[in-house]
C-alpha atoms as a PDB file:
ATOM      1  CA  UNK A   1       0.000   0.000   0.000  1.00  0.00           C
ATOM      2  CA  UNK A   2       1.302   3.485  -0.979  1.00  0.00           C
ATOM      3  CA  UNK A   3       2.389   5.449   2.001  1.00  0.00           C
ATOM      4  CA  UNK A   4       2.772   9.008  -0.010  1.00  0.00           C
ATOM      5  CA  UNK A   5       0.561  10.838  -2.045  1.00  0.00           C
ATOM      6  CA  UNK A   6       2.304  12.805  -4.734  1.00  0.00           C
ATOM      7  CA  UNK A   7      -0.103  14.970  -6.704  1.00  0.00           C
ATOM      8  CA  UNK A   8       0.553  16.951  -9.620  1.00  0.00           C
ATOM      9  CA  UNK A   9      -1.439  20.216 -10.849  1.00  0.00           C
ATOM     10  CA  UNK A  10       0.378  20.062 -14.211  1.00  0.00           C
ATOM     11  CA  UNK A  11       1.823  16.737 -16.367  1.00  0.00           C
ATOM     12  CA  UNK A  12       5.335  18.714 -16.980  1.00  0.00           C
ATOM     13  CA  UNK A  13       5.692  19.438 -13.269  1.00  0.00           C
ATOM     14  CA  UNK A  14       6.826  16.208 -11.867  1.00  0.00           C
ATOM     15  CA  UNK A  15       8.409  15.048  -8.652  1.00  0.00           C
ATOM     16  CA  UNK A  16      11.879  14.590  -9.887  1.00  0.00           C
ATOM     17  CA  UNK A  17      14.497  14.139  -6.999  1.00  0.00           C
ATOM     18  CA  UNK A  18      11.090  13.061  -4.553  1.00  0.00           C
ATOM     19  CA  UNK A  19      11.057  10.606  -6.861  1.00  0.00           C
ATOM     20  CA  UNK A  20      14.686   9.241  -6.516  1.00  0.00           C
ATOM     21  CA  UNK A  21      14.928   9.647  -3.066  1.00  0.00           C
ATOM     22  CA  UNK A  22      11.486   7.568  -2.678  1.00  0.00           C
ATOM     23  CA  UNK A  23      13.194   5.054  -4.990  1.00  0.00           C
ATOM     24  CA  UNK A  24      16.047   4.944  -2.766  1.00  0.00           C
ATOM     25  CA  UNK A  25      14.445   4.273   0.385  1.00  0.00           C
ATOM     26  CA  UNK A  26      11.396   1.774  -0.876  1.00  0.00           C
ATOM     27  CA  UNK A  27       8.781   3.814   0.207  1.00  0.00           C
ATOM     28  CA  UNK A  28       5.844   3.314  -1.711  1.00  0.00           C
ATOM     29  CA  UNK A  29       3.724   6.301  -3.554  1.00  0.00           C
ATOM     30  CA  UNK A  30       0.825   7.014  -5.357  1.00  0.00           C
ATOM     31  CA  UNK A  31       1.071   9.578  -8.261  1.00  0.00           C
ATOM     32  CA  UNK A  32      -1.955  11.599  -9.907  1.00  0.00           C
ATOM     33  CA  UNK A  33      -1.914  14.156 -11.987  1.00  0.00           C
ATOM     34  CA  UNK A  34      -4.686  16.973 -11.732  1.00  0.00           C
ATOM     35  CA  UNK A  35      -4.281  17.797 -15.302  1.00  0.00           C
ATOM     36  CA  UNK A  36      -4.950  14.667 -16.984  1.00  0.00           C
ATOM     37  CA  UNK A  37      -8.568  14.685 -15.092  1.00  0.00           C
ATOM     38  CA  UNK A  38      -7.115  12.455 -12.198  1.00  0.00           C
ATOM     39  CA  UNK A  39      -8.940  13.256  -8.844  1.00  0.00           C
ATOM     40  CA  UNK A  40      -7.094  14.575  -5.578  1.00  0.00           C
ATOM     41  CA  UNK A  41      -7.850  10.443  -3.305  1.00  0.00           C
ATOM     42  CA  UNK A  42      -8.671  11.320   0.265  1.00  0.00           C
ATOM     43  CA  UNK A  43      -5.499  12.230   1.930  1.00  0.00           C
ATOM     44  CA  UNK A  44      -5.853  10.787   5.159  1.00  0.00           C
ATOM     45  CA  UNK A  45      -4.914   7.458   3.473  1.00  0.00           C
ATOM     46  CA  UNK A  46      -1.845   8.370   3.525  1.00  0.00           C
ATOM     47  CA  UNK A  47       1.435   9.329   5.750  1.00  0.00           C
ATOM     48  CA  UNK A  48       2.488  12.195   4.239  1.00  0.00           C
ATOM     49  CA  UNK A  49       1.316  14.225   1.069  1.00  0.00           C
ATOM     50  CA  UNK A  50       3.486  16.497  -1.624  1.00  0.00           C
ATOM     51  CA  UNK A  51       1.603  19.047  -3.522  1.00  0.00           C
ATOM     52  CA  UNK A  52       3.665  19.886  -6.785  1.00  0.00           C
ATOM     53  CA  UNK A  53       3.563  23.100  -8.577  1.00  0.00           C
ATOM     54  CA  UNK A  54       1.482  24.050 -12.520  1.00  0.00           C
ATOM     55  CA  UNK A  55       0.145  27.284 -13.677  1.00  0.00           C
ATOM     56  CA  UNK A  56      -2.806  27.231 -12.099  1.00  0.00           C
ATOM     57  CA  UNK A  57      -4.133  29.959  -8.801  1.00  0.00           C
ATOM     58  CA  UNK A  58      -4.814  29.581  -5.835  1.00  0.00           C
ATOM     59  CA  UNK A  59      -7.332  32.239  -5.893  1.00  0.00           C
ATOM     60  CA  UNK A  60      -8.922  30.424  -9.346  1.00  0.00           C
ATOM     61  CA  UNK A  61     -13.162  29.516  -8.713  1.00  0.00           C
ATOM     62  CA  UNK A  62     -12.478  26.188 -11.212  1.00  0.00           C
ATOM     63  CA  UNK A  63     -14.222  22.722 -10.143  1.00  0.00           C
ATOM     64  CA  UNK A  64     -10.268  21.847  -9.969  1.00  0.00           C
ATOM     65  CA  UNK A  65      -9.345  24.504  -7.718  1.00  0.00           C
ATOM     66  CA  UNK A  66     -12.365  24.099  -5.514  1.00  0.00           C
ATOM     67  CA  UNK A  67     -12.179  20.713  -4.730  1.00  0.00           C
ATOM     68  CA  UNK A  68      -8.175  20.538  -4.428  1.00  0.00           C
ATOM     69  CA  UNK A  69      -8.422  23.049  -1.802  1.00  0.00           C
ATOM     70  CA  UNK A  70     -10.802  20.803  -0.050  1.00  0.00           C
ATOM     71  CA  UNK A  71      -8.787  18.101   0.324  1.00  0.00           C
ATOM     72  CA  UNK A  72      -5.448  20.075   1.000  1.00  0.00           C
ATOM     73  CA  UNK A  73      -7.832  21.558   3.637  1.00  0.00           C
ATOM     74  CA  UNK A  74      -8.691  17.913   4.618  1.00  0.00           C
ATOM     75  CA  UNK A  75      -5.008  17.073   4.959  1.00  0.00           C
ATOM     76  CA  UNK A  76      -4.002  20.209   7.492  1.00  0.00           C
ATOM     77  CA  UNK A  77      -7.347  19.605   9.715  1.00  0.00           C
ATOM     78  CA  UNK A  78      -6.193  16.072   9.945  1.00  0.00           C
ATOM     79  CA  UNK A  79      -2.628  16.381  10.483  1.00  0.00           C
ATOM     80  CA  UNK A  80      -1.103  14.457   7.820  1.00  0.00           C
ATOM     81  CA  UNK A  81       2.102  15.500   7.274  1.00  0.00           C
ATOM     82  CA  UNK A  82       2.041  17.718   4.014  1.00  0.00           C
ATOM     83  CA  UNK A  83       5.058  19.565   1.634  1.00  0.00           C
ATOM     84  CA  UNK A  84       3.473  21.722  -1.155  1.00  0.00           C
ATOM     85  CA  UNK A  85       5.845  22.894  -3.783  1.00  0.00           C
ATOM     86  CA  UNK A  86       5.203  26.644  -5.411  1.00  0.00           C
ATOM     87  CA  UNK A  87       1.633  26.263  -6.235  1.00  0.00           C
ATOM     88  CA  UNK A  88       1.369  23.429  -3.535  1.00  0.00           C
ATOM     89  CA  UNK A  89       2.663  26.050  -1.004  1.00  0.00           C
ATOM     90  CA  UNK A  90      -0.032  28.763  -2.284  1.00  0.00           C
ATOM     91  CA  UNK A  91      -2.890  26.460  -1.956  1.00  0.00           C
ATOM     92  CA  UNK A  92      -1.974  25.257   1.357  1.00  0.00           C
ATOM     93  CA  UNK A  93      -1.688  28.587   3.050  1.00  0.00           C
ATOM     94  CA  UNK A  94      -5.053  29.451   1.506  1.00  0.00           C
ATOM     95  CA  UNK A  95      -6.449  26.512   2.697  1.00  0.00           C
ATOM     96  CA  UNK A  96      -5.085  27.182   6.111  1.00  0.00           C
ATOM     97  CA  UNK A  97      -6.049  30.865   6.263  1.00  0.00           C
ATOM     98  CA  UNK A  98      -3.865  33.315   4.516  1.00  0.00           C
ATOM     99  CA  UNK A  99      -3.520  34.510   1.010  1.00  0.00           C
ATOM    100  CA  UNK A 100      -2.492  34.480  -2.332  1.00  0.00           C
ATOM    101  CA  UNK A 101      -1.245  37.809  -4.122  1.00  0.00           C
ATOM    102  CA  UNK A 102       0.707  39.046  -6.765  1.00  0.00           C
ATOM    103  CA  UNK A 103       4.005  39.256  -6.518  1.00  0.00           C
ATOM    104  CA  UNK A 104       6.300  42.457  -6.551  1.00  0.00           C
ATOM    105  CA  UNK A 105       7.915  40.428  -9.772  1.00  0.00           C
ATOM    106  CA  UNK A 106       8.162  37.336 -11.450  1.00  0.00           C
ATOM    107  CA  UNK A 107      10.697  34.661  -9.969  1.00  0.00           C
ATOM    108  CA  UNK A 108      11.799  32.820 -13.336  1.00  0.00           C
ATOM    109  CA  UNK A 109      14.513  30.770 -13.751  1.00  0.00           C
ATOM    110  CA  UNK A 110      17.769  30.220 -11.904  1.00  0.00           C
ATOM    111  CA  UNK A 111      19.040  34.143 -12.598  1.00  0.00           C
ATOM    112  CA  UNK A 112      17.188  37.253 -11.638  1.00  0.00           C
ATOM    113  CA  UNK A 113      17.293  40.007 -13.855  1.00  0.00           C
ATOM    114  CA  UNK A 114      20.485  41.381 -12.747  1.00  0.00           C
ATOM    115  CA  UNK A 115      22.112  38.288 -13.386  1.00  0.00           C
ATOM    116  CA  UNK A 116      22.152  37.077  -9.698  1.00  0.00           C
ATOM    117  CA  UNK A 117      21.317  33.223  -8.446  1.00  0.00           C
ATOM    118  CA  UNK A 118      17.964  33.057  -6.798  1.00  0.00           C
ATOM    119  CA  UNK A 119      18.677  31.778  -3.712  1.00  0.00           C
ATOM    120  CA  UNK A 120      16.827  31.850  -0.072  1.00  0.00           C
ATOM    121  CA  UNK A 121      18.205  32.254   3.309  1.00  0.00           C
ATOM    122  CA  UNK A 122      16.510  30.396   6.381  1.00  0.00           C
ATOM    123  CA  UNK A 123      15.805  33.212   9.052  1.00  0.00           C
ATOM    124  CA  UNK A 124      16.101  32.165  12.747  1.00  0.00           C
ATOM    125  CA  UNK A 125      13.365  30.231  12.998  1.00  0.00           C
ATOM    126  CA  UNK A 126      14.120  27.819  10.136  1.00  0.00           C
ATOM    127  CA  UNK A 127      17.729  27.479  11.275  1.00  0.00           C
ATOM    128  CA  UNK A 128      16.530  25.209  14.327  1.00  0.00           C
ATOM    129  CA  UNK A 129      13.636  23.463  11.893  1.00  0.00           C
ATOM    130  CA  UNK A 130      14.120  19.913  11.449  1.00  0.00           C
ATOM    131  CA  UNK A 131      13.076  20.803   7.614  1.00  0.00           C
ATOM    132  CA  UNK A 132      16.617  21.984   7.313  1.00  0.00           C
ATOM    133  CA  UNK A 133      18.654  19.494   9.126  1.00  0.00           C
ATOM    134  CA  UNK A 134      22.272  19.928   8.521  1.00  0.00           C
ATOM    135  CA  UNK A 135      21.658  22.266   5.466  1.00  0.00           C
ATOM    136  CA  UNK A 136      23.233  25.407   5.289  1.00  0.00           C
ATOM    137  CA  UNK A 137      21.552  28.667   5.871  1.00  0.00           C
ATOM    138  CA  UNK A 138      21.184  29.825   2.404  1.00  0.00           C
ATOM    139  CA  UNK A 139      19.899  27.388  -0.311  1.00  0.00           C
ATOM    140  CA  UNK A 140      19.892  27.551  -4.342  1.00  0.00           C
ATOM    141  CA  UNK A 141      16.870  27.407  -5.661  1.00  0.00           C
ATOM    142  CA  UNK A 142      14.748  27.375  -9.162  1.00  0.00           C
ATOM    143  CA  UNK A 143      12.030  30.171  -9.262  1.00  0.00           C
ATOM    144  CA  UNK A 144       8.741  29.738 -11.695  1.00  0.00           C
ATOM    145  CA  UNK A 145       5.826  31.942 -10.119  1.00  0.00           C
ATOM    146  CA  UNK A 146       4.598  35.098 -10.439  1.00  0.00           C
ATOM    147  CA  UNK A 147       2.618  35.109  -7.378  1.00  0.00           C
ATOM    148  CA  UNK A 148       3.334  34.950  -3.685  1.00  0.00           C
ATOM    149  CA  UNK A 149       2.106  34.591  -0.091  1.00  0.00           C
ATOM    150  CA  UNK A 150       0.706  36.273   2.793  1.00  0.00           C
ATOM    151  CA  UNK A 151       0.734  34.299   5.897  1.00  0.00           C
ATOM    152  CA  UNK A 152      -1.876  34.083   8.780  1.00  0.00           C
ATOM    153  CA  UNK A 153      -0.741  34.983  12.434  1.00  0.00           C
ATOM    154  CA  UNK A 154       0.241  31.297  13.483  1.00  0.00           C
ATOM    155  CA  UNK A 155       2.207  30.201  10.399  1.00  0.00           C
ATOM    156  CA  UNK A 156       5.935  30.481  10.654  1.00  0.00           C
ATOM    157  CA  UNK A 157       8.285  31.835   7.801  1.00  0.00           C
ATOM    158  CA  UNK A 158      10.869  30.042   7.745  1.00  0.00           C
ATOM    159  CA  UNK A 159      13.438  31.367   4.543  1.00  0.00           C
ATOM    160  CA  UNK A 160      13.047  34.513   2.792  1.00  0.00           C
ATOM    161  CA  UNK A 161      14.256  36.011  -0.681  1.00  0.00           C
ATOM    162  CA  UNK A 162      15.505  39.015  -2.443  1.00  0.00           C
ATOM    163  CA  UNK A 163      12.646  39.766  -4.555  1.00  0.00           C
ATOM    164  CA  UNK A 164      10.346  37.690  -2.643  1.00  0.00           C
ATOM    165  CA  UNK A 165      10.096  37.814   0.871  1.00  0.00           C
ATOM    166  CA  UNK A 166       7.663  34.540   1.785  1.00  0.00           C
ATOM    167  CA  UNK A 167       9.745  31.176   0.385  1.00  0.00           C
ATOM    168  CA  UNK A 168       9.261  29.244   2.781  1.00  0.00           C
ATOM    169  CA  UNK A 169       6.705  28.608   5.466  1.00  0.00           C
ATOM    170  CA  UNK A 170       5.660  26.040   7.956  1.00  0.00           C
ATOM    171  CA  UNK A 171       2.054  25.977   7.602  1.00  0.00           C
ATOM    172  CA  UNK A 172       1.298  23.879  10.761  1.00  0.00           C
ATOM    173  CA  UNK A 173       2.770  21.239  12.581  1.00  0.00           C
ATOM    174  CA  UNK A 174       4.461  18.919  10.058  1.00  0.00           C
ATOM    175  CA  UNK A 175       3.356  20.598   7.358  1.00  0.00           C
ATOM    176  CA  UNK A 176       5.316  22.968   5.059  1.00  0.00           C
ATOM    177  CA  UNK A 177       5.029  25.338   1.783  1.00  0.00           C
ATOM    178  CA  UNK A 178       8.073  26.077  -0.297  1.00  0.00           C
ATOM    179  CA  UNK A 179       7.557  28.731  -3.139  1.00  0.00           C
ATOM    180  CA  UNK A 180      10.743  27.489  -4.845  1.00  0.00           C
ATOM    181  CA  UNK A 181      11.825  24.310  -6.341  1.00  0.00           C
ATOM    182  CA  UNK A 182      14.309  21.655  -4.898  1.00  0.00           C
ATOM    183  CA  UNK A 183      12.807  18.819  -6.603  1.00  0.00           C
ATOM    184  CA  UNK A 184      14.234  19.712 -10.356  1.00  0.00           C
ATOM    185  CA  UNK A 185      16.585  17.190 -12.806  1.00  0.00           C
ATOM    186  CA  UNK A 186      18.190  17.922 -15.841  1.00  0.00           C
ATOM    187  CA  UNK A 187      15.286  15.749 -17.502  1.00  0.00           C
ATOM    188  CA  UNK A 188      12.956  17.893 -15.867  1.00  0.00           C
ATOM    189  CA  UNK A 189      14.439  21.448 -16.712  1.00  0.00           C
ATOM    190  CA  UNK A 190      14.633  20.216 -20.453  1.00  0.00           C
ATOM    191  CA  UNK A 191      10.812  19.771 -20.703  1.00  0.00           C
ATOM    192  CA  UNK A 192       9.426  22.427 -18.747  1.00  0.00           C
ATOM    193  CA  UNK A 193      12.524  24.685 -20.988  1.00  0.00           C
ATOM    194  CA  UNK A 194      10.598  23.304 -23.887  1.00  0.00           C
ATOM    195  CA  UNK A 195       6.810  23.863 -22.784  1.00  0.00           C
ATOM    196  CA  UNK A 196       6.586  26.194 -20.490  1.00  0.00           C
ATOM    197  CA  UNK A 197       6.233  29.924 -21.638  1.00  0.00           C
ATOM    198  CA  UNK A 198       7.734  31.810 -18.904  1.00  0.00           C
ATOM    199  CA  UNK A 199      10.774  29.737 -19.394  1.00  0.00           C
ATOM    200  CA  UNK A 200      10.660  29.506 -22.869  1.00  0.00           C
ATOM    201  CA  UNK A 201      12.252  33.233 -23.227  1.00  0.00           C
ATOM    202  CA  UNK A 202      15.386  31.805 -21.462  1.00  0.00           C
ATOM    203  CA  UNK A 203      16.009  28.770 -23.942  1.00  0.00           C
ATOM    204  CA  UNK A 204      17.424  25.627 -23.299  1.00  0.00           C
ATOM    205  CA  UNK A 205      21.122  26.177 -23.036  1.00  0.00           C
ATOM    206  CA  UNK A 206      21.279  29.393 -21.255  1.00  0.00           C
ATOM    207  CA  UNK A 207      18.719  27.718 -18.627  1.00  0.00           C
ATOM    208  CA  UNK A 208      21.307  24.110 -18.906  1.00  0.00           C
ATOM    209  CA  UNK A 209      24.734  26.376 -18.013  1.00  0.00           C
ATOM    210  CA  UNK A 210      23.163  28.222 -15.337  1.00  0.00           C
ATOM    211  CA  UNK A 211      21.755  24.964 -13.716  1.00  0.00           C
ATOM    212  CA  UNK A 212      25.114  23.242 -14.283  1.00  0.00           C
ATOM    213  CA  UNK A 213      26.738  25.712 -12.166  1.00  0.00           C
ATOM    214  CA  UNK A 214      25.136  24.755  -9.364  1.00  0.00           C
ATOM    215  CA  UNK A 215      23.791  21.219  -9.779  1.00  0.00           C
ATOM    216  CA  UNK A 216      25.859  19.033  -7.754  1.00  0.00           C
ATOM    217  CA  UNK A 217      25.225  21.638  -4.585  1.00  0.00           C
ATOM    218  CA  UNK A 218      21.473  21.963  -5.448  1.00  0.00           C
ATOM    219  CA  UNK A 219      20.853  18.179  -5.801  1.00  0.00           C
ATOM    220  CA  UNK A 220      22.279  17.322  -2.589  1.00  0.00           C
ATOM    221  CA  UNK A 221      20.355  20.171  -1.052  1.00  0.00           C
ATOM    222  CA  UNK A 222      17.543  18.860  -2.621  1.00  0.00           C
ATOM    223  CA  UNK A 223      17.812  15.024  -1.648  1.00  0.00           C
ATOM    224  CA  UNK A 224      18.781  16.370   2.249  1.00  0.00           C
ATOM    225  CA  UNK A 225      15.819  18.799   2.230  1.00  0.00           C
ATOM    226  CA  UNK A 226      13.072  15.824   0.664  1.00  0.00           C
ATOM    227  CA  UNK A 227      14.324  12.998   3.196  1.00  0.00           C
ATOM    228  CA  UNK A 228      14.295  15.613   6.247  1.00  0.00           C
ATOM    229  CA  UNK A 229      10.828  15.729   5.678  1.00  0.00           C
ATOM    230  CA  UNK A 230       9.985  11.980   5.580  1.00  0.00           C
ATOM    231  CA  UNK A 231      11.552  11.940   8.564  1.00  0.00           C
ATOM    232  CA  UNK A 232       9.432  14.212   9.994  1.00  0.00           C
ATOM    233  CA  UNK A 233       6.582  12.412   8.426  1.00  0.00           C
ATOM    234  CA  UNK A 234       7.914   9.304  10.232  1.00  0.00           C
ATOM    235  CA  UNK A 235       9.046   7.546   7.085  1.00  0.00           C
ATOM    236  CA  UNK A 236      12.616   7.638   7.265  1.00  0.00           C
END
């Protein structure tokens, strides 16, 4: 029986290193993907659930926004340990009671637009998280998003950035937003290079030597960061 529910809001957005390190330990997952019609299973079934990014809003009225704010809803009430990943962040903290705005600019890519690395730095809170066991205090990340967060009284923020100021927030007990991505592969950045329209702009190669700069730092950050929170979720 699958112990993890992994659901994705978009086919392209997949859950790359989760994947691997899932692989690695033999934990068992379910996979469904919002996009192809799939519907969000009840997530109390489960140990621990991962909300992946897509283009999608929080703040959209769809049937598929509706009811996958429901169940993330569901999840928090219940307790079940929960990670949502840029879109899976922003649906989370509306579920739980803050908001979803536009952000002061888009976060594309692995560059601003001055030609520095995105990258967010854990404030003193998240240094003593469990989250970020034995990670350093500032982390490389991948931007895609255009929106952002505004957090409730009894969240926690956890890591901040330049440009935008909520990237990572603990939610409620055991469960987390991150606005950022950790989870990305070279397979990965190829397609979404390919399909995705923000990105697009970029191309292929300028997007490959960026991420090649940094890739052997950002997938060990990555695999540390996804396995801290099994282990909070009491599966590793």
């Amino acid at each position: 029986m699958a112990e993890v529910l992994i659901v994705q809001n978009i086919t392209r957005e997949r859950p790359g290193l989760l994947d691997q390190v899932l692989k690695k330990k033999g934990i068992p997952y379910d996979l469904v993907d919002l996009d192809a019609g799939e519907m969000f299973p009840d997530p109390r079934a489960y140990k621990a659930v991962v909300v992946l990014g897509g283009p999608d809003s929080a703040n959209d009225t769809t049937n598929k926004m509706t009811a996958e704010l429901a169940q993330i809803q569901l999840a928090l009430d219940a307790g079940v340990p929960y990670l949502g990943i840029c879109l899976g962040l922003q649906t989370a903290v509306k579920a739980a009671g803050g908001r979803v705005v536009p952000g002061r600019e888009k976060e594309i890519g692995l560059v601003d637009a001055q030609g520095a690395p995105y990258a967010v730095q854990l404030t003193e809170v998240g240094r003593t998280d469990p989250l970020f066991a034995n990670l350093p205090t500032t982390l490389a990340v991948f931007q895609l998003h255009g929106e952002t967060v505004e957090l409730s009284p009894d969240m926690e923020l956890l890591a901040t950035g330049t440009h935008c100021q909520n990237q990572i927030v603990r939610i409620a007990d055991r469960a987390y937003g991150i606005q950022s991505h950790f989870e990305l592969t070279p397979d990965m950045l190829a397609v979404w290079a390919a399909e995705d329209p923000d990105l697009q702009p970029i191309g292929l190669e300028s997007l490959k030597r960026a991420f090649e700069r940094i890739r052997e730092d950002y997938t060990n950050i990555g695999e540390a960061l996804l396995t801290n929170f099994l282990h909070i979720a009491g599966l590793s």
